[in-house]
Protein backbone atom coordinates (compact mmCIF):
# COMPACT_ATOMS: atom_id res chain seq x y z
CA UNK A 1 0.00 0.00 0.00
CA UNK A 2 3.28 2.73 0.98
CA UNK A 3 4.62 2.07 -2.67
CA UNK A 4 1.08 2.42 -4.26
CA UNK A 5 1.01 6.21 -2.10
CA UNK A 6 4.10 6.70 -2.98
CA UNK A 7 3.70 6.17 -6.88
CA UNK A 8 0.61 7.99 -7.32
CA UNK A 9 2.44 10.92 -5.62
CA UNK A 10 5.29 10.88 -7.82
CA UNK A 11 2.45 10.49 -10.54
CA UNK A 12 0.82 12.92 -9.80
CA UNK A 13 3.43 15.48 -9.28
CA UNK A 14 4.56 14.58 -12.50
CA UNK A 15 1.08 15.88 -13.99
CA UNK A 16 1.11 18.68 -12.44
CA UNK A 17 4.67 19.79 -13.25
CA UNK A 18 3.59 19.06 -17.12
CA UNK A 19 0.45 20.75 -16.67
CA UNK A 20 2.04 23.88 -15.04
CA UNK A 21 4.29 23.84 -18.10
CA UNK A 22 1.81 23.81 -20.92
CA UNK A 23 -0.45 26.15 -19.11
CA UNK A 24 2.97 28.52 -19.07
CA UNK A 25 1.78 32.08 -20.92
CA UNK A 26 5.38 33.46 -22.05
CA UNK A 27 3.70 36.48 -24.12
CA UNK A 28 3.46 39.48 -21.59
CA UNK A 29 -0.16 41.36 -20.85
CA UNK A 30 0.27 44.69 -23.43
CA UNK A 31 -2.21 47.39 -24.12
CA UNK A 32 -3.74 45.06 -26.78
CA UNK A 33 -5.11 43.20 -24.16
CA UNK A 34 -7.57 46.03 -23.39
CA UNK A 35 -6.15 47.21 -19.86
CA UNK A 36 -4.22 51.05 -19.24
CA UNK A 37 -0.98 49.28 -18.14
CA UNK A 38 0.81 52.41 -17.98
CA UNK A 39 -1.45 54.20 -15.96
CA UNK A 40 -1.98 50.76 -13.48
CA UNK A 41 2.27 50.78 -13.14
CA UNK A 42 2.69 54.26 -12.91
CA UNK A 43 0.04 54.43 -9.54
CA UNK A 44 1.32 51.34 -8.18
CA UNK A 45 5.03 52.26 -8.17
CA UNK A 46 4.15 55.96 -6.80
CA UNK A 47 1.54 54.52 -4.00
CA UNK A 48 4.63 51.60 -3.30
CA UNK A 49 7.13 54.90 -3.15
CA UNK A 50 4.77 56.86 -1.39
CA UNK A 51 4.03 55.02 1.42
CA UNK A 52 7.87 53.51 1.82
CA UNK A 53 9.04 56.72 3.92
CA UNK A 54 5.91 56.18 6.08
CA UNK A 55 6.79 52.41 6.57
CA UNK A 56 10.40 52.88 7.32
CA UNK A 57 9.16 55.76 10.38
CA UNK A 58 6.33 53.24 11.24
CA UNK A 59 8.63 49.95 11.48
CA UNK A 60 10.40 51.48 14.57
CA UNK A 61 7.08 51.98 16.52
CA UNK A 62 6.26 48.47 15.80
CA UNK A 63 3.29 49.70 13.67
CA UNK A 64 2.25 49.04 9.94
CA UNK A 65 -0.54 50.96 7.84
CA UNK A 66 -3.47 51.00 9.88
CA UNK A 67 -2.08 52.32 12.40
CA UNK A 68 -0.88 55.36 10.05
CA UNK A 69 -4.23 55.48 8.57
CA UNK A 70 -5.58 55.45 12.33
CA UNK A 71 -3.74 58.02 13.32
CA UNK A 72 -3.66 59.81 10.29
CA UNK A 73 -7.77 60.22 10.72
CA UNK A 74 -7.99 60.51 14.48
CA UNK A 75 -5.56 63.91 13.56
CA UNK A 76 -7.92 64.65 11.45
CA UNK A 77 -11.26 64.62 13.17
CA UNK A 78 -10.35 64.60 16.37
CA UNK A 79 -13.06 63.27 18.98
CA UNK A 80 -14.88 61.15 16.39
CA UNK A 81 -16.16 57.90 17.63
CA UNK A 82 -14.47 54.54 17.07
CA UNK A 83 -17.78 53.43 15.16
CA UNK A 84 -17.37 56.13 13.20
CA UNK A 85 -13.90 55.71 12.50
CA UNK A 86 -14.29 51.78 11.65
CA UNK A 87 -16.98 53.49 8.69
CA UNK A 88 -14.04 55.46 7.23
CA UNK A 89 -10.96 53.25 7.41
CA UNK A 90 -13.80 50.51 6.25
CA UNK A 91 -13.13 48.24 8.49
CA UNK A 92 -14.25 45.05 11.43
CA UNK A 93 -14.13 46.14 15.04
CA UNK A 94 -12.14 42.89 15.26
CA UNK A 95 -9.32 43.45 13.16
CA UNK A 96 -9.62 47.28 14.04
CA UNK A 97 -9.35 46.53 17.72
CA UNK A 98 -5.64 45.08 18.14
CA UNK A 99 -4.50 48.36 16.51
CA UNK A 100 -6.31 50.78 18.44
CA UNK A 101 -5.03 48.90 21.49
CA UNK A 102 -1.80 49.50 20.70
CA UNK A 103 -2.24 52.76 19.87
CA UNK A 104 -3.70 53.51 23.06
CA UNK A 105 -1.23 51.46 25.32
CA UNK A 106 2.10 53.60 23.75
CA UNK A 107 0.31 56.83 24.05
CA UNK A 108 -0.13 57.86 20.76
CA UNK A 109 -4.39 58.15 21.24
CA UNK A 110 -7.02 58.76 24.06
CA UNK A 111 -10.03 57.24 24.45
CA UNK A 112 -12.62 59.46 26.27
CA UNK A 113 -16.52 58.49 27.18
CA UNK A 114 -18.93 60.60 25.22
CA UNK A 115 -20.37 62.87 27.20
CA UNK A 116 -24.15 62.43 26.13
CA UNK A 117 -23.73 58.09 25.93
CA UNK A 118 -21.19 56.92 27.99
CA UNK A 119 -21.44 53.98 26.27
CA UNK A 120 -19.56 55.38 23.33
CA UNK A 121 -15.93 56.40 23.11
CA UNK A 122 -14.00 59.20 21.51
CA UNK A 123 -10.47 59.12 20.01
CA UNK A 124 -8.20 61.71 20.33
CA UNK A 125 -5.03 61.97 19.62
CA UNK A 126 -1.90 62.62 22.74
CA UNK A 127 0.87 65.26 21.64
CA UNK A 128 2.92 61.84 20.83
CA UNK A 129 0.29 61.31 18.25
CA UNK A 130 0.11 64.53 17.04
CA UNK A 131 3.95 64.53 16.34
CA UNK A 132 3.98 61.04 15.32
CA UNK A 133 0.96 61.85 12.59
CA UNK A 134 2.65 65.17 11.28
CA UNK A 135 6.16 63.64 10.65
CA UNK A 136 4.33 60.44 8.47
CA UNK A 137 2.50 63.60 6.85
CA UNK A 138 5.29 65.78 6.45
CA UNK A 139 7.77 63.52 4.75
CA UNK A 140 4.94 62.21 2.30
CA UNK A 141 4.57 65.95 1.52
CA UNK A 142 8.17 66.29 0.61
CA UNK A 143 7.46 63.40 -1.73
CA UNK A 144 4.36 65.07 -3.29
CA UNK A 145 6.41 68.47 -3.34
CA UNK A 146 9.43 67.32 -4.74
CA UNK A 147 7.19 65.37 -7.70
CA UNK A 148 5.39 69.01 -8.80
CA UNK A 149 8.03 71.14 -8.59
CA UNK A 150 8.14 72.15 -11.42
CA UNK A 151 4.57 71.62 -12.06
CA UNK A 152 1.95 74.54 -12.94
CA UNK A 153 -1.25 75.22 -11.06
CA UNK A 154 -3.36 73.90 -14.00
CA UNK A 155 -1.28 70.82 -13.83
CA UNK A 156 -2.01 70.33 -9.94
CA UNK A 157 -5.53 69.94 -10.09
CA UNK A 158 -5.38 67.94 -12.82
CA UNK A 159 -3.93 65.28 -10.35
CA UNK A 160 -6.19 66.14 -7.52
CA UNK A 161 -9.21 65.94 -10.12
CA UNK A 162 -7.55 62.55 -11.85
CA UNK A 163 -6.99 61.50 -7.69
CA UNK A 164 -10.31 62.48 -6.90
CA UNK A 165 -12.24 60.98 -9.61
CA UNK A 166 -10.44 57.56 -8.61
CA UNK A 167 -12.39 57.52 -5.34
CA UNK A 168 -15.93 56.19 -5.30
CA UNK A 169 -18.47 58.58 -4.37
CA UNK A 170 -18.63 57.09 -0.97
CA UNK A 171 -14.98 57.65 -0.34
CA UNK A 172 -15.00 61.11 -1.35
CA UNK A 173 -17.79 62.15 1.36
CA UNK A 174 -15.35 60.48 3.92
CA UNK A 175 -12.81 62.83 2.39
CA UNK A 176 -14.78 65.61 2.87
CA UNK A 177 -15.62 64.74 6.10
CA UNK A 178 -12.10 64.65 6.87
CA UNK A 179 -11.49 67.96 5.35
CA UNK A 180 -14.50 70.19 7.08
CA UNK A 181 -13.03 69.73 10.63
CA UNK A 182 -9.40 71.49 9.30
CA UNK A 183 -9.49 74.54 7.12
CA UNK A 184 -8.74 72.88 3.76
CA UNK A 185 -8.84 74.06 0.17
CA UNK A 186 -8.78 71.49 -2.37
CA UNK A 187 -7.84 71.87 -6.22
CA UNK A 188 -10.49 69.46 -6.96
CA UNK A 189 -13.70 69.26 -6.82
CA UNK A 190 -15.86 66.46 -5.91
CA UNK A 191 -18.76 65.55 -8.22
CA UNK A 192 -21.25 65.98 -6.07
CA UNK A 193 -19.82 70.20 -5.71
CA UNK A 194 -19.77 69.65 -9.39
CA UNK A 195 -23.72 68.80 -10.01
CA UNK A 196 -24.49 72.31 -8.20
């Protein structure tokens, strides 16, 4: 019976080796094939080189992306509600809740009862948080400055209209949520400023 296993297991790997090799596609995906490659490499190599700086500052916290886009928000909007704040990042309590516990635990964000339900909480970030949030922000807007330089106005908003129009419609109110609790001027508009 062990050298009947063991045949049909060198059997069968052998199938599958010679399957994986004349299912092999050597021709690469090109423009032919429908898809705006250039545009799809161009925003995944400046979101990977975007975010690197970030990920280098957040490494030596011990933190990773949500807890940049945590704190990021929380900077934001300060005394929003964590149900509130699972709606924007788009997220489960569960997988939100390890990262707002270690948020909390190094300092970096308050949680406060609401004063009208108890039953709620509020996040707000500590001055730790504050500083921590500005430098991610601050070296991702050297990035952004360094890239439009030499860049007119007109050619600004076209990337915050192109950026904007990217977002779904539900995504865009969260940005604008976002924005009305800072004074913020934005050199695009969102469709729904656009239909008035």
């Amino acid at each position: 019976m062990i050298v009947k296993d063991v045949l049909n297991m060198i059997l069968g790997s052998a199938k599958r080796n010679s399957m994986q090799v004349s299912d092999a596609i050597s021709t690469p995906m090109n423009e032919d094939d429908g898809p705006d490659f250039a545009t799809i490499e161009l925003l995944f190599f400046a979101y990977r080189n975007f975010i690197s700086d970030a990920d280098e500052i957040l490494k030596d916290y011990g933190f990773g992306r949500v807890h940049h886009r945590v704190l990021h928000c929380v900077n934001r909007q300060p005394g929003q509600t964590v149900a509130h704040l699972l709606e924007i990042l788009d997220t489960t309590k569960q997988s939100f809740g390890r990262v707002l516990r270690q948020l909390v635990s190094s300092g970096h964000i308050v949680q406060q009862p609401r004063p009208d339900d108890r039953r709620q909480r509020l996040l707000y970030p500590t001055q730790k948080g504050r500083n921590l949030a500005l430098q991610l922000s601050e070296i991702q807007s050297q990035r952004i400055s360094e890239a439009t330089i030499n860049m007119s106005e007109a050619d600004e908003i076209a990337i915050h209209t192109f950026l904007t129009n990217l977002v779904d419609k539900e995504g865009q109110e969260r940005i604008m949520e976002l924005r009305k609790s800072a004074s913020f001027k934005s050199k695009a508009k969102f469709q729904d400023e656009r239909a008035d």
